[in-house]
PDB file of N, CA and C in Angstrom:
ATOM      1  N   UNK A   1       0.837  -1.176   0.000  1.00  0.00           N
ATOM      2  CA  UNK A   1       0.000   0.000   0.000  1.00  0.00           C
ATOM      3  C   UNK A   1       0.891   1.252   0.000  1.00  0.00           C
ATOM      4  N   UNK A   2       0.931   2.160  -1.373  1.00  0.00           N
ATOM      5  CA  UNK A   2       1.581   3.365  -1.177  1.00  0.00           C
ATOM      6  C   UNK A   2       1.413   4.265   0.159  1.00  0.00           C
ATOM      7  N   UNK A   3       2.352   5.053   0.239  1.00  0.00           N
ATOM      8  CA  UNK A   3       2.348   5.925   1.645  1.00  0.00           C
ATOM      9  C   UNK A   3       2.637   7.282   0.901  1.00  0.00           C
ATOM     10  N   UNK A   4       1.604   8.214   1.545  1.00  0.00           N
ATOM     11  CA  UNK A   4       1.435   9.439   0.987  1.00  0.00           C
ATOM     12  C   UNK A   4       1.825  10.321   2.063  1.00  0.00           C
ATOM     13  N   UNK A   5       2.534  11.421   2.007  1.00  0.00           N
ATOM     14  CA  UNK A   5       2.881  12.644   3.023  1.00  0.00           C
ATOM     15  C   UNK A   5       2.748  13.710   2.082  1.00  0.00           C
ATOM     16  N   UNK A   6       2.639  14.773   3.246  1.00  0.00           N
ATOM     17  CA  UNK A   6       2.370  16.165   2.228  1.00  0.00           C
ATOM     18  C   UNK A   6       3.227  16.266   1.103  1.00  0.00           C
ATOM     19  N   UNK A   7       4.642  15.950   1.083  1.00  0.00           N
ATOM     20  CA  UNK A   7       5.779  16.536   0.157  1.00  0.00           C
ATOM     21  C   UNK A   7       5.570  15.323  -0.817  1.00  0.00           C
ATOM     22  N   UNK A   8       4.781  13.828  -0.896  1.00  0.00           N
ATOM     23  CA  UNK A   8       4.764  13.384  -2.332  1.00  0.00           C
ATOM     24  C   UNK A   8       2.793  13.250  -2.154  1.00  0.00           C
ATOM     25  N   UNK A   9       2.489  13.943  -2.442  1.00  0.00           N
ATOM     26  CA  UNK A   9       0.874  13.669  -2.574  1.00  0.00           C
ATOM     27  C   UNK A   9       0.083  13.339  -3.612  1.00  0.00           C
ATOM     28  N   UNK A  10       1.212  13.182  -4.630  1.00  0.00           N
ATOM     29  CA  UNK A  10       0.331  12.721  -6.146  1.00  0.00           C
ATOM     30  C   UNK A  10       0.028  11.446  -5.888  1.00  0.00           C
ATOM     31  N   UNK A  11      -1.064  11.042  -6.709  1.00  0.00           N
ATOM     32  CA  UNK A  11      -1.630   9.463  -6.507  1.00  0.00           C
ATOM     33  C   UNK A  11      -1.776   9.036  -8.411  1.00  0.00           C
ATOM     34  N   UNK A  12      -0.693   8.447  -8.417  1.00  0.00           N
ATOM     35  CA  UNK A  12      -1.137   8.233 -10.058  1.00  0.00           C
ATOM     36  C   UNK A  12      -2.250   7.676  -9.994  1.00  0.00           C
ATOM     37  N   UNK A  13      -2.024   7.942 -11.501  1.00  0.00           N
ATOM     38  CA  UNK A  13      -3.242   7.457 -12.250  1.00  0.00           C
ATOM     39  C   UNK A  13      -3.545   6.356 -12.234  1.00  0.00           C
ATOM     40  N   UNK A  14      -2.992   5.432 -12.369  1.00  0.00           N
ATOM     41  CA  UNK A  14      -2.746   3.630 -12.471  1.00  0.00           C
ATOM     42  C   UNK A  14      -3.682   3.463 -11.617  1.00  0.00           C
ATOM     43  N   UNK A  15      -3.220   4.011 -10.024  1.00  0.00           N
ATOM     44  CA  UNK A  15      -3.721   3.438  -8.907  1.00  0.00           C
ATOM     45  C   UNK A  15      -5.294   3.971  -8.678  1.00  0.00           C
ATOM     46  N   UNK A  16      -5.258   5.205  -9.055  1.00  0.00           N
ATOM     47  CA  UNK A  16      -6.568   5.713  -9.087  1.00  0.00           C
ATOM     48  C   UNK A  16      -7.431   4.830  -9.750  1.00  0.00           C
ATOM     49  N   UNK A  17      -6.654   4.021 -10.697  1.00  0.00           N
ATOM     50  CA  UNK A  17      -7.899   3.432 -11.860  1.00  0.00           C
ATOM     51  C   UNK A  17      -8.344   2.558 -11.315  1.00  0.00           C
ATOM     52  N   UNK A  18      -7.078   1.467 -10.787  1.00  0.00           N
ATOM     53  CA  UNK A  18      -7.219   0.193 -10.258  1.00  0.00           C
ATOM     54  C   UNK A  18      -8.455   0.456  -9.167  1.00  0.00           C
ATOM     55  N   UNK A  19      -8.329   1.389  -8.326  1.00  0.00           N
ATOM     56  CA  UNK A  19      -9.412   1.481  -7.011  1.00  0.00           C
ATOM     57  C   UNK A  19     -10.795   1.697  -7.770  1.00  0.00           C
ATOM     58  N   UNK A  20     -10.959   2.461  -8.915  1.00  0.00           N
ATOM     59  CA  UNK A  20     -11.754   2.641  -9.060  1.00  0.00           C
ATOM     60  C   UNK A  20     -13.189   1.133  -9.838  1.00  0.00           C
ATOM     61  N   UNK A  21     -11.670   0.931 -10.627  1.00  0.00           N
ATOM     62  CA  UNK A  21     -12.156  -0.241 -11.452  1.00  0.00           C
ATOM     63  C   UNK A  21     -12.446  -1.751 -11.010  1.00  0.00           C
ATOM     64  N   UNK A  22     -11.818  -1.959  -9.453  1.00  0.00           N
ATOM     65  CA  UNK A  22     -11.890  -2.915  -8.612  1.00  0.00           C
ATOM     66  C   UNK A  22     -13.441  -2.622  -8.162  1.00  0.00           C
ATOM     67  N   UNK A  23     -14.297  -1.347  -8.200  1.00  0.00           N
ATOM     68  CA  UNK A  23     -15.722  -1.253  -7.686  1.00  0.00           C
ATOM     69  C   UNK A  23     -16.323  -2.091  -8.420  1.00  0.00           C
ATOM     70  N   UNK A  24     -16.075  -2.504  -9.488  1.00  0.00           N
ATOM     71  CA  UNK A  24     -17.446  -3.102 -10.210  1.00  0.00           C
ATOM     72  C   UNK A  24     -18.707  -2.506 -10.629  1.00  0.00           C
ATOM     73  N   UNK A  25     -18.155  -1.278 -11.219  1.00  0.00           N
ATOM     74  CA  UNK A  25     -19.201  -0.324 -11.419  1.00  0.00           C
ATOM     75  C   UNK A  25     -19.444   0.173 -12.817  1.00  0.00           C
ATOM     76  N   UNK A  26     -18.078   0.995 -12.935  1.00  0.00           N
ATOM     77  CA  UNK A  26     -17.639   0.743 -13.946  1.00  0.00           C
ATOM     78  C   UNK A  26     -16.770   0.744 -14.545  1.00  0.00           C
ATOM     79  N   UNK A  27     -15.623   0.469 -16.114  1.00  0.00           N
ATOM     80  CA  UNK A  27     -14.329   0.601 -16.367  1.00  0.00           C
ATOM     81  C   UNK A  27     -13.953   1.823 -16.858  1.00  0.00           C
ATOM     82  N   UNK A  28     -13.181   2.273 -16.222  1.00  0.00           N
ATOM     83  CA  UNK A  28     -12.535   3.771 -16.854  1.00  0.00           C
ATOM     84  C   UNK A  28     -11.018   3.539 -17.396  1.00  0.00           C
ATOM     85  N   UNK A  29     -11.213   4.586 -18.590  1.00  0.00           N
ATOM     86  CA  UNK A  29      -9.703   4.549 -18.902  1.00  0.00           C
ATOM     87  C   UNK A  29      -9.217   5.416 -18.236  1.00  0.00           C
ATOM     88  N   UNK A  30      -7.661   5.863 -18.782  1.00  0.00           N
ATOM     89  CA  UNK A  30      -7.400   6.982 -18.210  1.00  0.00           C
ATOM     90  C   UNK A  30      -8.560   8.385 -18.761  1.00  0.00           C
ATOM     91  N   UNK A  31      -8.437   8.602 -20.176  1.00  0.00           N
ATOM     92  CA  UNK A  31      -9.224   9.958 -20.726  1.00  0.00           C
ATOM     93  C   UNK A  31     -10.621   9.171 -19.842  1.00  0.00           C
ATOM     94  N   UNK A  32     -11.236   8.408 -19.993  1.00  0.00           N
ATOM     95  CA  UNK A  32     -12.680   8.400 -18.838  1.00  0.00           C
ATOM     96  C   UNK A  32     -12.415   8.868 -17.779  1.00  0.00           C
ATOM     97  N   UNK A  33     -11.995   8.357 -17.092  1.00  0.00           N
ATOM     98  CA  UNK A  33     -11.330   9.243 -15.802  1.00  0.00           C
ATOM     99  C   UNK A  33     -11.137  10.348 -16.149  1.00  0.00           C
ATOM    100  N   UNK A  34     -10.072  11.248 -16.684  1.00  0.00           N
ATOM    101  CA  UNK A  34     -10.109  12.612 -16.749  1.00  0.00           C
ATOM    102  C   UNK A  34     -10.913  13.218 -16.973  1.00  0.00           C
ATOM    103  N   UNK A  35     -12.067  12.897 -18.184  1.00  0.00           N
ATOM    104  CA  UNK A  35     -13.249  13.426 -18.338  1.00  0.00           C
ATOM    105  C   UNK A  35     -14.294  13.442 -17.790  1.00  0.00           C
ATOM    106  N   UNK A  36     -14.491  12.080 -17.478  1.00  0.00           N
ATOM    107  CA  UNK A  36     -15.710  11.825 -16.258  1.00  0.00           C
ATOM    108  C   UNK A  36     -15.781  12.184 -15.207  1.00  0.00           C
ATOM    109  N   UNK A  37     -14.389  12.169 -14.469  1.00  0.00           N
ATOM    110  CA  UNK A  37     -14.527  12.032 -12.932  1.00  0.00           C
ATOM    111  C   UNK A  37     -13.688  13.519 -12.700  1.00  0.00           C
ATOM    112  N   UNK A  38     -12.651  13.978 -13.061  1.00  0.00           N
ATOM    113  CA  UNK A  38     -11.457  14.801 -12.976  1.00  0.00           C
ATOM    114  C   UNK A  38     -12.266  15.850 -13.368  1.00  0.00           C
ATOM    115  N   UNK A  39     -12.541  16.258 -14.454  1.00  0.00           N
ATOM    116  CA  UNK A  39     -13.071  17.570 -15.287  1.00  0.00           C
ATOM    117  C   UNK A  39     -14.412  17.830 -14.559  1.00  0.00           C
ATOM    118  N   UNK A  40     -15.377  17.083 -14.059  1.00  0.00           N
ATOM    119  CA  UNK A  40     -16.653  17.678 -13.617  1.00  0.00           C
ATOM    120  C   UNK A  40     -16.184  17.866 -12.234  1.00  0.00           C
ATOM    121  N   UNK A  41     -15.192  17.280 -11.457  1.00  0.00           N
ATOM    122  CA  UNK A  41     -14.686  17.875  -9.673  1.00  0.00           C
ATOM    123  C   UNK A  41     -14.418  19.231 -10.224  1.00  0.00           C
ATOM    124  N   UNK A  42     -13.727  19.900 -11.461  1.00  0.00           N
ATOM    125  CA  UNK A  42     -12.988  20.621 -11.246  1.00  0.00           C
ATOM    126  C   UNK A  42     -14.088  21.874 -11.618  1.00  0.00           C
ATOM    127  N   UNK A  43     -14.722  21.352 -12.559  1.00  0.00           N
ATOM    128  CA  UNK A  43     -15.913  22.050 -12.890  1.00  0.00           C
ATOM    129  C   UNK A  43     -16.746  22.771 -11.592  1.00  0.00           C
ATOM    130  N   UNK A  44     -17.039  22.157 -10.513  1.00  0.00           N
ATOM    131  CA  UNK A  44     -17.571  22.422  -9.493  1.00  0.00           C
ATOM    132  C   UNK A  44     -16.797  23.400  -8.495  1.00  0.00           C
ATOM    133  N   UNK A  45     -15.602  23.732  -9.151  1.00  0.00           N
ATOM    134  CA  UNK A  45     -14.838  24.436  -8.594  1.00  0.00           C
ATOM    135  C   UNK A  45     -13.313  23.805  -7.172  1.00  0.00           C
ATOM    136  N   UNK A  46     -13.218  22.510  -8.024  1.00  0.00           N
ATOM    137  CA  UNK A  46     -12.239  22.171  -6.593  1.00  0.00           C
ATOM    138  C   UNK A  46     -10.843  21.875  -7.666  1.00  0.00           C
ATOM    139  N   UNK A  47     -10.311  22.611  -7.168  1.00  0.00           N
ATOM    140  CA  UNK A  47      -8.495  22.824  -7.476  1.00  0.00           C
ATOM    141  C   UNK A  47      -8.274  21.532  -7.580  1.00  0.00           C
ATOM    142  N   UNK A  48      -7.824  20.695  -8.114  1.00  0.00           N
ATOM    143  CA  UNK A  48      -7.036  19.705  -8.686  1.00  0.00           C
ATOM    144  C   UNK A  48      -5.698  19.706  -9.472  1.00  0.00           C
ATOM    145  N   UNK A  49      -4.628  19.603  -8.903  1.00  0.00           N
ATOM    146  CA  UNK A  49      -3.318  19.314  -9.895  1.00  0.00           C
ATOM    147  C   UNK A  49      -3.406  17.916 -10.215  1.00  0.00           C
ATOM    148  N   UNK A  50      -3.108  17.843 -11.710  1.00  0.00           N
ATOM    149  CA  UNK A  50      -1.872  16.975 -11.980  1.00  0.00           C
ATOM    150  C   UNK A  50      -0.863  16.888 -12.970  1.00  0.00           C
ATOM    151  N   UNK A  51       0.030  16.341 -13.347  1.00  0.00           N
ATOM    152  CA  UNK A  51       0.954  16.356 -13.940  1.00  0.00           C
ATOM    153  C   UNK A  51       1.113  14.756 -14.162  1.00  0.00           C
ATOM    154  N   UNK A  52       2.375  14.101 -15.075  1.00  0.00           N
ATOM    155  CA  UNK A  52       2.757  13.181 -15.391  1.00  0.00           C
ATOM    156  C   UNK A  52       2.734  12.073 -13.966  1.00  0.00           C
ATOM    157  N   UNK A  53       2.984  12.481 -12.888  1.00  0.00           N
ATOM    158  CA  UNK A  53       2.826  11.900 -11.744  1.00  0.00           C
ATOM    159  C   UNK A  53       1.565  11.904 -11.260  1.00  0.00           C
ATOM    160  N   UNK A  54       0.618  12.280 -11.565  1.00  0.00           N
ATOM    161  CA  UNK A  54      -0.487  11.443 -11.282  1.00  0.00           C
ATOM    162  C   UNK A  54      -1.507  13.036 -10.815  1.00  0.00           C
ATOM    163  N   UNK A  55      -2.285  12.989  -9.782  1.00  0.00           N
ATOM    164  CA  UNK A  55      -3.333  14.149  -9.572  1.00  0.00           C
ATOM    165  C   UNK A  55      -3.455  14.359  -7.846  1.00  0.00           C
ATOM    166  N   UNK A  56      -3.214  15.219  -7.503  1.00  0.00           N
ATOM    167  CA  UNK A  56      -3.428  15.888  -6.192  1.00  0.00           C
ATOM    168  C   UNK A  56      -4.170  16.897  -5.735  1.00  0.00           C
ATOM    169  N   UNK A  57      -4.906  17.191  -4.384  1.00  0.00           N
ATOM    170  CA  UNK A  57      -4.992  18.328  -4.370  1.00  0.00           C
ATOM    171  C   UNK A  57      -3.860  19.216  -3.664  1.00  0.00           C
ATOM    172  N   UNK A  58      -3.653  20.510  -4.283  1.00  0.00           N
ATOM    173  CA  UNK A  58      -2.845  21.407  -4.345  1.00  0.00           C
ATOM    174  C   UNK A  58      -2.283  21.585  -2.340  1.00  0.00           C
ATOM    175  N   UNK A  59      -1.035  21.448  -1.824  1.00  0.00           N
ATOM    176  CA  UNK A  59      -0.384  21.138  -0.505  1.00  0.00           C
ATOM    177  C   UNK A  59       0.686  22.531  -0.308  1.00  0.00           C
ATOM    178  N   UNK A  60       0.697  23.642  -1.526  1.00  0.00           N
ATOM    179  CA  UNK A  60       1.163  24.616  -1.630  1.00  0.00           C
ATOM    180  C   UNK A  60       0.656  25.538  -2.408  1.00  0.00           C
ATOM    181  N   UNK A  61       1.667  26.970  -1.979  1.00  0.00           N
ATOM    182  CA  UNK A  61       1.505  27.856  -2.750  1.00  0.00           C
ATOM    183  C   UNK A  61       1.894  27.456  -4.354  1.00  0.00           C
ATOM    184  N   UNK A  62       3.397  26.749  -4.333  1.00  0.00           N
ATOM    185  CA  UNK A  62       4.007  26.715  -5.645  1.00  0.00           C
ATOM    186  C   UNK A  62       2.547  25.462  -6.362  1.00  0.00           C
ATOM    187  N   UNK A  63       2.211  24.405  -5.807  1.00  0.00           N
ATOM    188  CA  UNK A  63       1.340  24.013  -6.478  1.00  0.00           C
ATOM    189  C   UNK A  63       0.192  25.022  -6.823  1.00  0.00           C
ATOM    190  N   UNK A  64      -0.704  25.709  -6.688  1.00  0.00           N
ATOM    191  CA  UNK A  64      -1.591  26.571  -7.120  1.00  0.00           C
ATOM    192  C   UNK A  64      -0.909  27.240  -8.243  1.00  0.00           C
ATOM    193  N   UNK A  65       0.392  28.436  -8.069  1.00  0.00           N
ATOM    194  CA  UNK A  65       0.844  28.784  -8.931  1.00  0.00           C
ATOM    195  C   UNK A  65       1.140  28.157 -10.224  1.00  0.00           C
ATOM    196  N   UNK A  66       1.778  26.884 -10.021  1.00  0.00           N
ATOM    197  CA  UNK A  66       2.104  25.506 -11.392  1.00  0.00           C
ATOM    198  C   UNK A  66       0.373  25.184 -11.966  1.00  0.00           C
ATOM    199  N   UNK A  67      -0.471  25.055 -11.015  1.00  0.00           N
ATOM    200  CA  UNK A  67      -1.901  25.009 -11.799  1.00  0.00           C
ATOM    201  C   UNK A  67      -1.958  25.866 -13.094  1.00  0.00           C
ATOM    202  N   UNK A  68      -2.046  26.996 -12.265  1.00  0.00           N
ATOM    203  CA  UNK A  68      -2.302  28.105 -13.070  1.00  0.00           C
ATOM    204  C   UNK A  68      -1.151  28.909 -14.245  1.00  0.00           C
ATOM    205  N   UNK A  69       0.072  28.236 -14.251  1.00  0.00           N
ATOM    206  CA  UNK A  69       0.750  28.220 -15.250  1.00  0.00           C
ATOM    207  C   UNK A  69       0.577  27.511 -16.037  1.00  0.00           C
ATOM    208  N   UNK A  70       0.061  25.972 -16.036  1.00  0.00           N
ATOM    209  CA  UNK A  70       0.100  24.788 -16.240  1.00  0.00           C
ATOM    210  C   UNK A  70      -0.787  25.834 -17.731  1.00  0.00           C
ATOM    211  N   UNK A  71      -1.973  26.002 -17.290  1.00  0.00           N
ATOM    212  CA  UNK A  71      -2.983  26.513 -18.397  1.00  0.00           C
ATOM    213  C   UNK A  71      -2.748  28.205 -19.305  1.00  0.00           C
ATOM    214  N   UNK A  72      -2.200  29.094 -18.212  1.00  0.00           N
ATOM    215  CA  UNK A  72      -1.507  29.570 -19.145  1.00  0.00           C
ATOM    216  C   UNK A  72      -0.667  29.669 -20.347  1.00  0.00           C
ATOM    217  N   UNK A  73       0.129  28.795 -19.838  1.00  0.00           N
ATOM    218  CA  UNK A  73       1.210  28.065 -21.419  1.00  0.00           C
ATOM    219  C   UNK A  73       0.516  27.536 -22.092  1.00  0.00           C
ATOM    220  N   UNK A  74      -0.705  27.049 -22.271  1.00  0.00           N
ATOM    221  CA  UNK A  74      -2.044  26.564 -23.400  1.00  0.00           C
ATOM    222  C   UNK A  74      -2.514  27.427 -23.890  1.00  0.00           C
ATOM    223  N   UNK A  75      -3.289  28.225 -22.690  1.00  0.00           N
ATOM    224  CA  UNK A  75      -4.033  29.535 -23.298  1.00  0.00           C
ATOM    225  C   UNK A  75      -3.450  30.189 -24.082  1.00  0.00           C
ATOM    226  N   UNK A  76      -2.663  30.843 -23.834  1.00  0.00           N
ATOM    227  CA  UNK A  76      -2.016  32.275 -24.378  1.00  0.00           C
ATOM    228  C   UNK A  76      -1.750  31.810 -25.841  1.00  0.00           C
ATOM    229  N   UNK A  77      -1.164  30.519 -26.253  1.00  0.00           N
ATOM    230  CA  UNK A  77      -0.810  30.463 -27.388  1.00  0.00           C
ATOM    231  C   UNK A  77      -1.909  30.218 -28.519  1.00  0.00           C
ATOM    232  N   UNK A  78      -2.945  29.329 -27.566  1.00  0.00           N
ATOM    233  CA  UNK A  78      -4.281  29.380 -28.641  1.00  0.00           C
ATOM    234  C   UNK A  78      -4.667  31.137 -28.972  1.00  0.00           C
ATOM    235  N   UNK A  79      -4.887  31.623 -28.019  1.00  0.00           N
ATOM    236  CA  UNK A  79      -5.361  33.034 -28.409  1.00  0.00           C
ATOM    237  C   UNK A  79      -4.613  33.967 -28.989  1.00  0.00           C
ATOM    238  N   UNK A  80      -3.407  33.156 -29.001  1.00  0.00           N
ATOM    239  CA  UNK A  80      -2.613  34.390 -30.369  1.00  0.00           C
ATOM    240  C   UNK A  80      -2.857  33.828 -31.450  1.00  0.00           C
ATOM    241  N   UNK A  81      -2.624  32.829 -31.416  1.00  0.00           N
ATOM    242  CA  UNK A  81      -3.404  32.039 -32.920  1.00  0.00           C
ATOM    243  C   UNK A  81      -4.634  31.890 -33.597  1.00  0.00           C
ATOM    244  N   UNK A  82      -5.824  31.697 -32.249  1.00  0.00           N
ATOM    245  CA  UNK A  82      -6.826  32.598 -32.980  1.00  0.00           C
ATOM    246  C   UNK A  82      -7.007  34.222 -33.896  1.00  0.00           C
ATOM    247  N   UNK A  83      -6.646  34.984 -32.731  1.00  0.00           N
ATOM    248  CA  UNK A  83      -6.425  35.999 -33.243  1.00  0.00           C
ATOM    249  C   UNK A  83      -5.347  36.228 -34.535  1.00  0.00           C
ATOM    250  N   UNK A  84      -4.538  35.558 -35.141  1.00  0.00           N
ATOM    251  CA  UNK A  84      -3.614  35.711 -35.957  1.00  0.00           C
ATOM    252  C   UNK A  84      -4.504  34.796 -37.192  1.00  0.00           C
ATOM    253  N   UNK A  85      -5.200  33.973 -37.028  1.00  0.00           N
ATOM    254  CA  UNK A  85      -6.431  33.169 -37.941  1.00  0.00           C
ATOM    255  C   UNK A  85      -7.547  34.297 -38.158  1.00  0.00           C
ATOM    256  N   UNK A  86      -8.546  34.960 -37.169  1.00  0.00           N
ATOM    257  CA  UNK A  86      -9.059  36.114 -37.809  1.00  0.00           C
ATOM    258  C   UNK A  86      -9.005  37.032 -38.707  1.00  0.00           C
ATOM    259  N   UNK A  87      -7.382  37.517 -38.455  1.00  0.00           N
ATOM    260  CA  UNK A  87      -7.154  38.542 -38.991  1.00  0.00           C
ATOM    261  C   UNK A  87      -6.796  37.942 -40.409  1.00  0.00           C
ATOM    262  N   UNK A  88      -5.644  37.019 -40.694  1.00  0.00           N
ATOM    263  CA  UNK A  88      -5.474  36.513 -42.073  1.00  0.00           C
ATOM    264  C   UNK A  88      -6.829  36.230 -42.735  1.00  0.00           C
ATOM    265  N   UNK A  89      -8.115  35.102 -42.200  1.00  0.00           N
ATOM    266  CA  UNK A  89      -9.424  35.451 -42.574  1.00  0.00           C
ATOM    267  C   UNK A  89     -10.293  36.802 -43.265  1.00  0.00           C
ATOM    268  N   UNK A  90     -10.169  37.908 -42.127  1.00  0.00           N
ATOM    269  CA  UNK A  90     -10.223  39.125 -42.677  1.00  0.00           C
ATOM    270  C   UNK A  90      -9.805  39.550 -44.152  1.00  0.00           C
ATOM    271  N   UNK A  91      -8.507  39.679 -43.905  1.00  0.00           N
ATOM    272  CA  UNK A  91      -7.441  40.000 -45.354  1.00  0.00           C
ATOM    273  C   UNK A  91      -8.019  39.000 -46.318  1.00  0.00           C
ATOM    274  N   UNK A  92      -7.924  37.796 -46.185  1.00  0.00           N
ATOM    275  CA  UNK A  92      -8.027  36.954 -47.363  1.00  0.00           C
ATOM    276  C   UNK A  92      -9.686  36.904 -48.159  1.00  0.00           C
ATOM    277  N   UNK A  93     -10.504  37.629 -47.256  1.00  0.00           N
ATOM    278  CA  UNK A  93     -11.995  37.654 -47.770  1.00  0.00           C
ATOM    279  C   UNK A  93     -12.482  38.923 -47.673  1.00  0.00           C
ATOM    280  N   UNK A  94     -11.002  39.858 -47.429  1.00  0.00           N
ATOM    281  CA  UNK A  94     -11.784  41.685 -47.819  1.00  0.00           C
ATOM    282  C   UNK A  94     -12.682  41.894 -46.777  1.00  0.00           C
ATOM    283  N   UNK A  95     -12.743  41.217 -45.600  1.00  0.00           N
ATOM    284  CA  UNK A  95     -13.520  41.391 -44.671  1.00  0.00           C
ATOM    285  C   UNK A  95     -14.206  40.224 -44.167  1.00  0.00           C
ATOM    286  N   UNK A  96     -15.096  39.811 -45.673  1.00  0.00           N
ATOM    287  CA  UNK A  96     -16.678  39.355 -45.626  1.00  0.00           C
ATOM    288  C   UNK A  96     -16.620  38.051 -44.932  1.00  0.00           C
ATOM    289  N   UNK A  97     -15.769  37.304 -44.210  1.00  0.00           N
ATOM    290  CA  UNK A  97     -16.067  36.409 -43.347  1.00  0.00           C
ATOM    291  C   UNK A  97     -15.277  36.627 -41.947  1.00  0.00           C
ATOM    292  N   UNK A  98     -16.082  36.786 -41.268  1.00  0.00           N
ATOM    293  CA  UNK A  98     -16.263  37.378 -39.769  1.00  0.00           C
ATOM    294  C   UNK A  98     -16.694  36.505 -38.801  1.00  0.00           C
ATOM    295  N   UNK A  99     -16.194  35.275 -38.582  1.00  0.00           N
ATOM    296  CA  UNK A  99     -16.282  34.151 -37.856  1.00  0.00           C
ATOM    297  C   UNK A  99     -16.488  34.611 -36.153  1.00  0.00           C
ATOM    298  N   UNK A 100     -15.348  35.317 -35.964  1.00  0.00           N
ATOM    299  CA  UNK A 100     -15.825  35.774 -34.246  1.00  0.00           C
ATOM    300  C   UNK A 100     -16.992  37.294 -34.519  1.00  0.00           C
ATOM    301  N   UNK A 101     -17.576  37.150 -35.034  1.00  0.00           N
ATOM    302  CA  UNK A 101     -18.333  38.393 -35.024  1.00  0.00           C
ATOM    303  C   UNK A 101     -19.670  38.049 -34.835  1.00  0.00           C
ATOM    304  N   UNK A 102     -19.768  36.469 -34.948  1.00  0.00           N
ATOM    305  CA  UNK A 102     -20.967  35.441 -34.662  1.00  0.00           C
ATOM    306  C   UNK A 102     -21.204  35.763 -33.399  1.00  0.00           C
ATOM    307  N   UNK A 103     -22.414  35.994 -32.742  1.00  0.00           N
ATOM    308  CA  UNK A 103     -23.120  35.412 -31.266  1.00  0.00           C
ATOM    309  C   UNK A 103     -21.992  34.900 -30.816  1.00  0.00           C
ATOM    310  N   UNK A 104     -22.255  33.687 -30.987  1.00  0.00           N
ATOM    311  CA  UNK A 104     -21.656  32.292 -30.143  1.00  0.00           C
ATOM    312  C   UNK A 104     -20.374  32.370 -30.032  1.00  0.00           C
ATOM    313  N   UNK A 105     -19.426  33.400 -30.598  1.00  0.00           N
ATOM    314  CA  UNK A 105     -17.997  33.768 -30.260  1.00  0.00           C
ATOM    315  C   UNK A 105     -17.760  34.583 -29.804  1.00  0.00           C
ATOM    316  N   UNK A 106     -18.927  35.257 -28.494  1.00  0.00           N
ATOM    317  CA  UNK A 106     -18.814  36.630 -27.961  1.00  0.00           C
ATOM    318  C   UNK A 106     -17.985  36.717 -27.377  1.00  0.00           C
ATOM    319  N   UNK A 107     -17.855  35.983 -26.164  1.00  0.00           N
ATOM    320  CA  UNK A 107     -16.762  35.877 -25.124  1.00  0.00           C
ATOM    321  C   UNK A 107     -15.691  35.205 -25.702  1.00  0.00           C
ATOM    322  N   UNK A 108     -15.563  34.626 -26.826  1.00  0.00           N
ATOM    323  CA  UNK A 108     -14.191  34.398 -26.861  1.00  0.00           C
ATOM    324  C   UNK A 108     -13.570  35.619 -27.856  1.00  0.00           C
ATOM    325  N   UNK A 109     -13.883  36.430 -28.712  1.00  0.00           N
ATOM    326  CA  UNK A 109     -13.812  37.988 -29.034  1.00  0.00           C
ATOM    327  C   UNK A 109     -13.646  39.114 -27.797  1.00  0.00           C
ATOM    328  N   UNK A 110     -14.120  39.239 -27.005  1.00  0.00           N
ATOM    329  CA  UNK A 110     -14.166  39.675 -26.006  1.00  0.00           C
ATOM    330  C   UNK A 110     -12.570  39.235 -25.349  1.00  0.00           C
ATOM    331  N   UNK A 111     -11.769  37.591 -24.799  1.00  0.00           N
ATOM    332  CA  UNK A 111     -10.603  37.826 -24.338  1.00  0.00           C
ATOM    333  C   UNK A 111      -9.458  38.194 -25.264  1.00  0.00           C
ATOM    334  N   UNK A 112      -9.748  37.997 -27.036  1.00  0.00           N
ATOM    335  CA  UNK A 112      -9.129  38.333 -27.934  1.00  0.00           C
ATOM    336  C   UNK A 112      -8.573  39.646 -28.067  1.00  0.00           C
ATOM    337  N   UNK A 113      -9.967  40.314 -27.232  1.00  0.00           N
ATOM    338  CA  UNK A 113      -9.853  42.116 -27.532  1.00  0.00           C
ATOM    339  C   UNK A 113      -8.546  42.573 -26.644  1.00  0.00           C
ATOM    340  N   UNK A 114      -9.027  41.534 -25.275  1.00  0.00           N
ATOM    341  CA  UNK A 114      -7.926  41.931 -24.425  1.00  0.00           C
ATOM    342  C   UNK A 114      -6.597  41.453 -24.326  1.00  0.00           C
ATOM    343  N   UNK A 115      -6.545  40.220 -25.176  1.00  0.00           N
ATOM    344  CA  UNK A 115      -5.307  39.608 -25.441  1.00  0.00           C
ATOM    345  C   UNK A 115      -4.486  40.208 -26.071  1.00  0.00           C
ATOM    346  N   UNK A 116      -5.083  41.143 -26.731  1.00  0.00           N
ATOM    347  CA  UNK A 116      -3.924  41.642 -28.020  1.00  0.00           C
ATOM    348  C   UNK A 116      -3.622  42.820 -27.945  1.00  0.00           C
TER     349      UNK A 116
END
């Protein structure tokens, strides 16, 4: 039986599965797990790290901070690239196709405005 202390608190994944999949309930992969079980905790608002070592909840400051870098280094680069896809869009159709100018791309026009 692994032994957990504050300074190693990740619980891979493996083991997570095995406990889970020993219920007889039902089989998860890993992406089931992340999606099913991982993404709707986090949805509800509860901090979750993980990394290649498996998923914790956060036992520091530097963990919160690594969260929130973790998704920064994702974000930022999609939204320059969106924004760098608009604009070539723009140019290449003289305007007339205006993809974030749709409804349904309000808010993501909206962090574009402020991204750039």
């Amino acid at each position: 039986m692994p032994r957990y202390t504050v300074w190693s608190c990740y619980i891979h994944t493996y083991e997570l599965l095995q406990h889970v999949n020993s219920c007889d309930y039902e089989s998860f992969t890993e992406h089931r797990f992340s999606s099913l079980v991982v993404g709707p905790v986090r949805d509800e608002g509860v901090l979750v790290v993980s990394s290649a070592a498996g998923y914790k909840l956060p036992c520091s400051v530097r963990d919160v901070y690594g969260f929130f870098n973790y998704y920064n280094q994702q974000i930022q680069p999609m939204l320059h690239r969106l924004g760098q896809s608009q604009r070539a869009l723009e140019l290449a159709t003289w305007g007339g196709l205006d993809v974030l100018g749709q409804p349904e791309y309000a808010s993501l026009r909206r962090l574009l405005a402020r991204h750039s």
